[in-house]
Protein backbone atom coordinates (compact mmCIF):
# COMPACT_ATOMS: atom_id res chain seq x y z
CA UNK A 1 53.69 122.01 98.59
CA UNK A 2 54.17 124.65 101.23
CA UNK A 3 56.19 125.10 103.98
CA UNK A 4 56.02 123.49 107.38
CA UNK A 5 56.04 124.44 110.45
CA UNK A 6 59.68 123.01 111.07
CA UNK A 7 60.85 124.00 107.70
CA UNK A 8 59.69 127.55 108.22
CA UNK A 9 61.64 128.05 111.91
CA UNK A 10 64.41 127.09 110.69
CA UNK A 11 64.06 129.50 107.71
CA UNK A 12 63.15 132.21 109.75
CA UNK A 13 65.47 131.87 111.94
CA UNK A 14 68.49 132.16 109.23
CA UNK A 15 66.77 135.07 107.62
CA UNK A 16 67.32 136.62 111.71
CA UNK A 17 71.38 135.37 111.70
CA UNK A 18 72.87 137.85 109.17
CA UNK A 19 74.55 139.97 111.29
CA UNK A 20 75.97 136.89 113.09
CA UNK A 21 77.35 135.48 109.63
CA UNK A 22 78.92 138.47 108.24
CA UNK A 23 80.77 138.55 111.71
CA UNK A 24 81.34 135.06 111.94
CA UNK A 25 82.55 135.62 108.51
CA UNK A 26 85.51 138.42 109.60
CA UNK A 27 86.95 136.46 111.57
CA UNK A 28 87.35 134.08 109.50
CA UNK A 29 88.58 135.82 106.26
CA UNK A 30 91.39 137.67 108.63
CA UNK A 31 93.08 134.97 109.61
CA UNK A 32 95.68 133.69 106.93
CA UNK A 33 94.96 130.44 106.05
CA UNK A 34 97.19 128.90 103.28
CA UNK A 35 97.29 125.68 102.78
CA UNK A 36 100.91 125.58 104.12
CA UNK A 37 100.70 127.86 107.08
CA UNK A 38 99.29 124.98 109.64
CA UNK A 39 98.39 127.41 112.19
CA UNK A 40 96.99 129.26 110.34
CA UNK A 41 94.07 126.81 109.16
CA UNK A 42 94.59 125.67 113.08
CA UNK A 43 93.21 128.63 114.14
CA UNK A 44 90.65 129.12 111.98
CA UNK A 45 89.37 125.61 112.41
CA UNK A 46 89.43 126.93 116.57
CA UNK A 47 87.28 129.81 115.34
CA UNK A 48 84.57 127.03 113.77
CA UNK A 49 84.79 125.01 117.19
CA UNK A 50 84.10 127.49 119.35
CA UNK A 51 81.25 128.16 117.15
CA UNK A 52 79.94 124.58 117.34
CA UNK A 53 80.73 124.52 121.07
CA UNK A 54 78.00 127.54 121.69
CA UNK A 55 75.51 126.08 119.54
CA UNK A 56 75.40 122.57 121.33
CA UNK A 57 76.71 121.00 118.38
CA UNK A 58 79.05 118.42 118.91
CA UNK A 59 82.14 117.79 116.51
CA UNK A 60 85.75 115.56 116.33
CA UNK A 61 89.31 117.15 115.50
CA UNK A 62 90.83 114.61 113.25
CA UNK A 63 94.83 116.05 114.13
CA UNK A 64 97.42 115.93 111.35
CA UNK A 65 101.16 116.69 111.23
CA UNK A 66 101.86 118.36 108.13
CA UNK A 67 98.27 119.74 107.37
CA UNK A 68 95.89 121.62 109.41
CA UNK A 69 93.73 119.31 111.32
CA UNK A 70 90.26 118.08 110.08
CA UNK A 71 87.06 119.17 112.01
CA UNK A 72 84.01 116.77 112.22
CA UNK A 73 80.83 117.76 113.28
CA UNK A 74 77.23 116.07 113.46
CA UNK A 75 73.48 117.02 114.41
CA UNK A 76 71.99 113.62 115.02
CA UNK A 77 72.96 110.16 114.46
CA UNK A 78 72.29 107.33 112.97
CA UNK A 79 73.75 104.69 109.76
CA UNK A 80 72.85 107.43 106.74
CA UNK A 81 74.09 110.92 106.50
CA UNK A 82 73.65 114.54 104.46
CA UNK A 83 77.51 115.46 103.93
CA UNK A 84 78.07 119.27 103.74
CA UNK A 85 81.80 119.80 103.04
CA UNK A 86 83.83 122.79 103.07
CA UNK A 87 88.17 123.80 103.15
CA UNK A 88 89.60 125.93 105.37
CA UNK A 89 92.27 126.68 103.07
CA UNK A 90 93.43 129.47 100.72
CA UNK A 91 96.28 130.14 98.10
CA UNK A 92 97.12 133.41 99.56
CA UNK A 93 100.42 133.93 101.17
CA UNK A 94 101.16 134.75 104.96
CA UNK A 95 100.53 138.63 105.67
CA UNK A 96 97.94 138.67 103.26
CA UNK A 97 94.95 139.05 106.10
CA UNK A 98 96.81 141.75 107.29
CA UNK A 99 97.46 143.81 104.55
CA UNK A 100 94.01 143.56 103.36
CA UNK A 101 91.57 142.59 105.98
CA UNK A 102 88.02 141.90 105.87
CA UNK A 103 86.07 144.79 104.60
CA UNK A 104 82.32 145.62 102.69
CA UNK A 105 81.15 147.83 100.23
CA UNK A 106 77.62 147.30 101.46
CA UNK A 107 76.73 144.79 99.11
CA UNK A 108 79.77 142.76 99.15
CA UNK A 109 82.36 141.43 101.26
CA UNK A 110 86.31 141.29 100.54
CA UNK A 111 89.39 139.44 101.39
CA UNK A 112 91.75 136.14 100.94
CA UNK A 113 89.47 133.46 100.91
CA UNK A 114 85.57 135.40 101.30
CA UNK A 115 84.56 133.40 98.58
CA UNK A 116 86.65 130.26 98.47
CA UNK A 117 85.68 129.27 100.64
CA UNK A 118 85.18 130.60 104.24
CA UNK A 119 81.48 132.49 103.59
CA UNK A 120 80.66 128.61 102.55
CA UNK A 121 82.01 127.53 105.76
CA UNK A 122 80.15 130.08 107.19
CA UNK A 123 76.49 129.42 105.78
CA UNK A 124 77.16 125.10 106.89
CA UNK A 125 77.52 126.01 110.41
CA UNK A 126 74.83 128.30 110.60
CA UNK A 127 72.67 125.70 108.29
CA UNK A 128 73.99 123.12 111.26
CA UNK A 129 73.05 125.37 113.83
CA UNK A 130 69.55 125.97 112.51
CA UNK A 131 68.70 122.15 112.01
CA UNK A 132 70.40 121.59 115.49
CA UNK A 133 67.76 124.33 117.02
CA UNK A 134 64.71 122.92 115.24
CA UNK A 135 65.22 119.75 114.00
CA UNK A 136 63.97 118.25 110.79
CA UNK A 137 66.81 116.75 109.12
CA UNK A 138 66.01 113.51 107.83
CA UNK A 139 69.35 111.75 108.36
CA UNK A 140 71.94 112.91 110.80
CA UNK A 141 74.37 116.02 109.30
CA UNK A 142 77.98 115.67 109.15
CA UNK A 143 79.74 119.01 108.58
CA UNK A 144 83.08 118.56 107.38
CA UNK A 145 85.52 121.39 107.47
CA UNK A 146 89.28 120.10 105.85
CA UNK A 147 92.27 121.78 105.40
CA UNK A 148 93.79 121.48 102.24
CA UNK A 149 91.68 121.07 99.37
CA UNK A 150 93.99 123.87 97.22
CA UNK A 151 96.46 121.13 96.66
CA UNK A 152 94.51 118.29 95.92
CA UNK A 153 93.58 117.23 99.92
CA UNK A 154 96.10 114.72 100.00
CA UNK A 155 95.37 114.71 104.13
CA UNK A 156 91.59 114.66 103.72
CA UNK A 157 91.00 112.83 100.59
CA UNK A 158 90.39 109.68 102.96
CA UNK A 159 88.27 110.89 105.24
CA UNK A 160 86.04 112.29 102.61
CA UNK A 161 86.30 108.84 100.95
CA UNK A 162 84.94 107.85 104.29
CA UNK A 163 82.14 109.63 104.80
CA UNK A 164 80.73 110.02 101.40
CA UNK A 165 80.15 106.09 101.40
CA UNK A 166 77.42 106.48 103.86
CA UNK A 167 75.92 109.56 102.81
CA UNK A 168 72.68 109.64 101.01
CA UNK A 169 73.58 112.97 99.58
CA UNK A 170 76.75 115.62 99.24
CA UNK A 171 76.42 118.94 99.23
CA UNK A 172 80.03 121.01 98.74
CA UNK A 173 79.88 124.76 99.35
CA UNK A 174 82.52 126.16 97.10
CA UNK A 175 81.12 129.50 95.73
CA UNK A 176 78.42 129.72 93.51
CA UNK A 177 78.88 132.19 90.61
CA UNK A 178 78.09 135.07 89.89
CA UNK A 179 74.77 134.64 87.97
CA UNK A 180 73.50 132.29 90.81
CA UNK A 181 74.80 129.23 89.32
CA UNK A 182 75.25 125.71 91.31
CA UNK A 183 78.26 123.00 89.34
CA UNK A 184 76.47 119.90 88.45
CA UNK A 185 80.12 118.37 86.75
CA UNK A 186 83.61 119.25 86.85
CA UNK A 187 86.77 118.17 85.40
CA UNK A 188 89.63 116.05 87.16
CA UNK A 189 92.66 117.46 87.28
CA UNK A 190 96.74 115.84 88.26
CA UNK A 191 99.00 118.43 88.96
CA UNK A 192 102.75 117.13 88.35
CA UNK A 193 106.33 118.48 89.00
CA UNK A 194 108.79 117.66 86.61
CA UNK A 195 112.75 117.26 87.26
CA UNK A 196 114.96 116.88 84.41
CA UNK A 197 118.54 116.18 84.86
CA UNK A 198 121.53 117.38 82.82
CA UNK A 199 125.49 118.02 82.96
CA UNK A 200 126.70 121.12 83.44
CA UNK A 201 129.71 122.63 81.55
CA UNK A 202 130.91 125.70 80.22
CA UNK A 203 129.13 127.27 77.51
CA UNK A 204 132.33 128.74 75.93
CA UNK A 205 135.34 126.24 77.12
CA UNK A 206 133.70 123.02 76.74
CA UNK A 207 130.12 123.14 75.53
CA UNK A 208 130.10 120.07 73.82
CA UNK A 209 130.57 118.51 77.01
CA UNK A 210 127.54 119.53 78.55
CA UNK A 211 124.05 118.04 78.61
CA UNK A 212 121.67 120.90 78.28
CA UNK A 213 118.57 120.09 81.12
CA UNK A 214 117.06 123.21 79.79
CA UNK A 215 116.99 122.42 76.03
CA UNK A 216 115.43 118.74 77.18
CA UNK A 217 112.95 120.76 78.84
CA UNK A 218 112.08 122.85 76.04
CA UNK A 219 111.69 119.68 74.01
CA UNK A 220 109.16 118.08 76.74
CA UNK A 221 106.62 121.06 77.20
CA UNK A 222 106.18 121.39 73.49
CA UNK A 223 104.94 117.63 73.16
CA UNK A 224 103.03 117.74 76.62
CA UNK A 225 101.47 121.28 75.13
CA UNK A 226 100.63 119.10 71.74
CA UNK A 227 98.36 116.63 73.97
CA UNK A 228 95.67 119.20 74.62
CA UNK A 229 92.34 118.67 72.78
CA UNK A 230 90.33 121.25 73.62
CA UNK A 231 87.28 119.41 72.40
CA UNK A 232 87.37 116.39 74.05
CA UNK A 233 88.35 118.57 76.94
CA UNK A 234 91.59 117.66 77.66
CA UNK A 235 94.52 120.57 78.52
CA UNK A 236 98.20 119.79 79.49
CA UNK A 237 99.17 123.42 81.38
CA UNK A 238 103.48 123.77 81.82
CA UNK A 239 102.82 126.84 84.43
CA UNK A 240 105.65 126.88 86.15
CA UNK A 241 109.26 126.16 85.11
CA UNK A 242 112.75 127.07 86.68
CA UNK A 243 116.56 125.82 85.98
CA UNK A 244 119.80 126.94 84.91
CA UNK A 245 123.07 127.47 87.35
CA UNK A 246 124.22 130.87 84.99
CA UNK A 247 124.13 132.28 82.01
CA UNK A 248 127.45 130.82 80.59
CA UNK A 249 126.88 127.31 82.49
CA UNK A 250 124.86 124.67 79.95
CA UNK A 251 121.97 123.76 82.53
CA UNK A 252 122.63 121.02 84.87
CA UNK A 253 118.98 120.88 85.85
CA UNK A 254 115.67 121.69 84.63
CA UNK A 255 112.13 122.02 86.72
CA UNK A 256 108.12 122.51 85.55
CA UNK A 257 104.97 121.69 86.76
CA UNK A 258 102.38 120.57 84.99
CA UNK A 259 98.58 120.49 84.96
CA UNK A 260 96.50 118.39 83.29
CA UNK A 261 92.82 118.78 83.19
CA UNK A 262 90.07 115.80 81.54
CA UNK A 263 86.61 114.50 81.88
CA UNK A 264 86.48 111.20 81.41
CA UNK A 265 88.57 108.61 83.87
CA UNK A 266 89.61 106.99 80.62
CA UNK A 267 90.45 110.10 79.25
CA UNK A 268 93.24 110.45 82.32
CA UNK A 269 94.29 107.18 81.63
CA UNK A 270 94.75 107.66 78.47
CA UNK A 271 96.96 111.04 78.61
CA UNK A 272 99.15 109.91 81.76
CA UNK A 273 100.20 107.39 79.12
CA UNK A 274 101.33 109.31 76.41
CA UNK A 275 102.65 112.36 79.03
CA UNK A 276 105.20 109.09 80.65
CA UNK A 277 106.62 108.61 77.23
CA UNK A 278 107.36 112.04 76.48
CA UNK A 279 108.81 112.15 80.28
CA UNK A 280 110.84 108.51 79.17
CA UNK A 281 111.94 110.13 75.70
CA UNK A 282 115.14 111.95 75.23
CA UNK A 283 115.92 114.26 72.93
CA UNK A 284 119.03 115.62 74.44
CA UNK A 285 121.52 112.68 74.50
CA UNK A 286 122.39 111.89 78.05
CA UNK A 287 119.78 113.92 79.92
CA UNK A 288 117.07 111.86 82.30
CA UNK A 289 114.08 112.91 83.71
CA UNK A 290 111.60 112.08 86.49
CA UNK A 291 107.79 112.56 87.25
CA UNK A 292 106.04 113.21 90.38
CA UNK A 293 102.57 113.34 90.83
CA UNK A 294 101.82 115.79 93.86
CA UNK A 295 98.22 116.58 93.61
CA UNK A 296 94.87 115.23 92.02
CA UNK A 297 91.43 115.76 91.72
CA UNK A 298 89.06 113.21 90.68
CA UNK A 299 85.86 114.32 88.35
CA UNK A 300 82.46 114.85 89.31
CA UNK A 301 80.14 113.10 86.98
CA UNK A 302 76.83 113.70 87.24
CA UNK A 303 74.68 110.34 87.74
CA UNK A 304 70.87 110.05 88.14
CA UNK A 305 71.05 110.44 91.73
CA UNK A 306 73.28 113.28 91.73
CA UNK A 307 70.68 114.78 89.25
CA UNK A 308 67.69 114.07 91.93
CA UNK A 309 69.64 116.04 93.96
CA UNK A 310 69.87 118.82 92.12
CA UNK A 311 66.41 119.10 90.86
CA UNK A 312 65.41 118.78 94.67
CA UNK A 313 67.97 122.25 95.31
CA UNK A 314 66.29 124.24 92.44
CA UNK A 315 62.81 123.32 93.47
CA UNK A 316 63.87 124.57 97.18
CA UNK A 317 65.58 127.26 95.34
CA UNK A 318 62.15 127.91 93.69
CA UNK A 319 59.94 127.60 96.47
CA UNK A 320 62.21 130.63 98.29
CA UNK A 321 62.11 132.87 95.29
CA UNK A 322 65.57 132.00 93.90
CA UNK A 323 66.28 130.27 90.03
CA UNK A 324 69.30 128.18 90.16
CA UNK A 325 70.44 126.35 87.41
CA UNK A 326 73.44 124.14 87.14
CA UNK A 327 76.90 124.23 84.73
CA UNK A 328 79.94 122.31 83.91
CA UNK A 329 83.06 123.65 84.50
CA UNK A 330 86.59 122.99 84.16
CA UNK A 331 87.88 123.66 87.73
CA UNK A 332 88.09 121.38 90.34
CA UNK A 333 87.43 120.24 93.80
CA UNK A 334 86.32 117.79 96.52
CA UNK A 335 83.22 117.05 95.13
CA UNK A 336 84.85 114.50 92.61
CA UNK A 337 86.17 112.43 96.06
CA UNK A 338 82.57 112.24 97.00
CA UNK A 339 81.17 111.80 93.89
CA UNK A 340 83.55 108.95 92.63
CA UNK A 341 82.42 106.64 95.75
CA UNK A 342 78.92 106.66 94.40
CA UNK A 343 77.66 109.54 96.37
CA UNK A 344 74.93 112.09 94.99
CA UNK A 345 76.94 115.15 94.87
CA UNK A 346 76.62 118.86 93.65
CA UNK A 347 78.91 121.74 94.22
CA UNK A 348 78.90 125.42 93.89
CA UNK A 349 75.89 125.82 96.84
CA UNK A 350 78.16 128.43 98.10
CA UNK A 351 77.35 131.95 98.55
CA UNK A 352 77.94 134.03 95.41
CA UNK A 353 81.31 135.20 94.71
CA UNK A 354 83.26 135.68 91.89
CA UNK A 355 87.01 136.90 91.20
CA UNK A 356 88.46 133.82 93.45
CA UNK A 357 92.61 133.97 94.08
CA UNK A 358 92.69 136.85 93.32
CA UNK A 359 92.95 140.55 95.10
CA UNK A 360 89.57 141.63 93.51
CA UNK A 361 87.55 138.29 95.62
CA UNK A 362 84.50 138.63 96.46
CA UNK A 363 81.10 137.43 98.14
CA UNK A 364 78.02 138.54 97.53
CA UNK A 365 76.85 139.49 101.53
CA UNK A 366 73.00 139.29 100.13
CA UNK A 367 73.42 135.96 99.31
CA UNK A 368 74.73 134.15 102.45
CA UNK A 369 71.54 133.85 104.10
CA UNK A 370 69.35 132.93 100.82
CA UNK A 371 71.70 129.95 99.95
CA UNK A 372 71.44 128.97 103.82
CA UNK A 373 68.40 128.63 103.16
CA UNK A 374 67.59 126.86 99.94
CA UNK A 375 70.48 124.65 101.83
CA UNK A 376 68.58 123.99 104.84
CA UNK A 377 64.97 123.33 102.45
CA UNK A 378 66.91 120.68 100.43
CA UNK A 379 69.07 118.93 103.21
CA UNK A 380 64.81 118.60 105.32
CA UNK A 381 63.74 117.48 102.23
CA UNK A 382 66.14 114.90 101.30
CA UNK A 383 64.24 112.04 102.84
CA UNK A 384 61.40 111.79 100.40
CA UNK A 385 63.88 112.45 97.39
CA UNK A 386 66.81 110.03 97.44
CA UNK A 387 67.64 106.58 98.49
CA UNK A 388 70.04 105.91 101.00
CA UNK A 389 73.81 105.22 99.99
């Protein structure tokens, strides 16, 4: 099957926006955008309006207090939807645009966040630009662009919730990798902080009086660190851990935080029960400690219509000269929000980039305007492929 008329416009026309994307792209990439700094992801989520705004594309700001604010746009209407959904967000610290702004090599593009996500963010407007222009879409397009997926999206998770129950199909443009490859599954993941309480003393005076939180602590990550099974796919992660008043002071007070990472909701179940007894047990008499969950990510599970959905991308992919094929991987995102509502969901549609939070990050610049377009194919083709939610 060939390409239409419609179908071809709207490729063309992509293949014409490159410029425009690598410039929409600068902008975005140097402003700092961490999850924290609010204006920050304020301003670039101003940068993506004023982007809708000259395309004719009309959109909501969803405010928020604490978080950047959501932006909602749409091309059409109706009951059913095509999700795209990308984050604003990065992990890199304020001054970090600054000191190393957006720059190319030619072939690819660098700074905070190229990758993960804003050249994603990037190729959904320009895909909702192009379907604006020339129609085709079988289903109105919702673009979502959130603000703090880094830490779990504890401001968006709803409204993802909330849209994903009437789409007919998800589409989530973190980066694909390096070889070209889309994520089919990925991995939950809880990310927990720790306290543990002790009572200080003096090491030399009156030890024995003190309640060591540090020695409690010690205790703790070695059983959390004996819950891993590797196999099964289950890792407990103590990454961070702080405490201590001074060197000759037994430790009042102990801190970690903990990552744990499984496939199977039972699996999480499971864990989170044997991680709370560890957390309830005491091996240091008279020390306590406490548990706070701060950030999760559900799994995304592949189902048979999340698998129609991805055979439909790699046949677009096909059709324009591209192979994609599809992996598991242990990271996560906000394709398991979608995806555990019943949605069809795959991830990774990004541009390619590799090296994410890190200095070395990077996109791929000949990429952006091939995955637009395998995007674009798939989203007009949708209709004859999957049933509605």
């Amino acid at each position: 099957m060939g390409l239409s008329l419609q179908e071809r416009n709207v490729i063309d026309w992509l293949a014409s926006q490159d410029a425009a994307m690598q410039a929409l792209l600068e902008r975005l990439v140097n402003i700092d955008s961490g999850t924290y700094n609010k204006i920050g992801v304020d301003s670039a989520g101003d940068v993506i309006c004023r982007f809708l705004d000259e395309h004719g594309i009309g959109f909501d700001v969803i405010p928020n207090d604490k978080f950047g604010k959501a932006v909602r746009a749409a091309v059409g209407s109706g009951e059913h939807t095509i999700l795209l959904m990308g984050h604003r967000d990065t992990v890199f610290p304020d001054g970090e645009a600054q000191r190393r702004p957006f720059r190319t090599d030619g072939a690819r593009g660098y700074g905070p966040g190229v990758a993960d996500m804003k050249s994603g963010l990037v190729m959904n407007s320009f895909v909702a630009a192009a379907l604006k222009k020339f129609g085709g879409a079988p289903a109105s397009i919702v673009v979502l662009y959130t603000a703090d997926e880094e830490i779990g999206s504890p401001s968006s998770r709803t409204l993802i919730e909330a849209e994903a129950r009437r789409a007919q199909a998800v589409l989530v443009a973190e980066p694909g990798r390096p070889s070209g490859v889309i994520v089919t599954g990925r991995k939950g993941g809880i990310f927990m902080r720790l306290e543990v309480t002790g009572k200080a003393a003096h090491a030399g005076a009156n030890f024995e009086q003190g309640v060591s939180a540090i020695g409690e602590m010690a205790h703790k990550i070695v059983a959390l660190h004996a819950l891993t099974d590797v196999p099964k796919g289950i890792t407990v992660n103590v990454g961070v851990v702080s405490g201590g008043q001074t060197v000759n002071t037994v430790a009042p007070s102990a801190c970690a935080e903990i990552d744990l990472r499984y496939i199977t909701p039972g699996d999480r179940d499971a864990v989170m029960a044997k991680i709370k007894t560890i957390i309830a047990h005491a091996h240091v008499p008279g020390a306590s400690a406490k548990l706070e969950i701060y950030g999760e990510f559900l799994p995304l599970v592949q189902t048979p219509n999340s698998k129609r959905l991805f055979e439909l991308y790699t046949e677009c992919g096909r059709m324009l000269g591209l192979t994609v094929i599809g992996e598991f991987t242990g990271g996560c995102s906000d394709a398991g929000f979608s995806a555990n509502v019943g949605a069809p969901t795959i991830c990774a549609v990004g541009p390619i980039g590799g090296r994410v939070h890190s200095p070395d990050e990077y996109v791929d610049l000949n990429s952006i305007v091939p995955r637009a377009q395998v995007l674009a194919l798939t989203i007009m083709r949708c209709g004859a492929s999957l049933p509605g939610p």
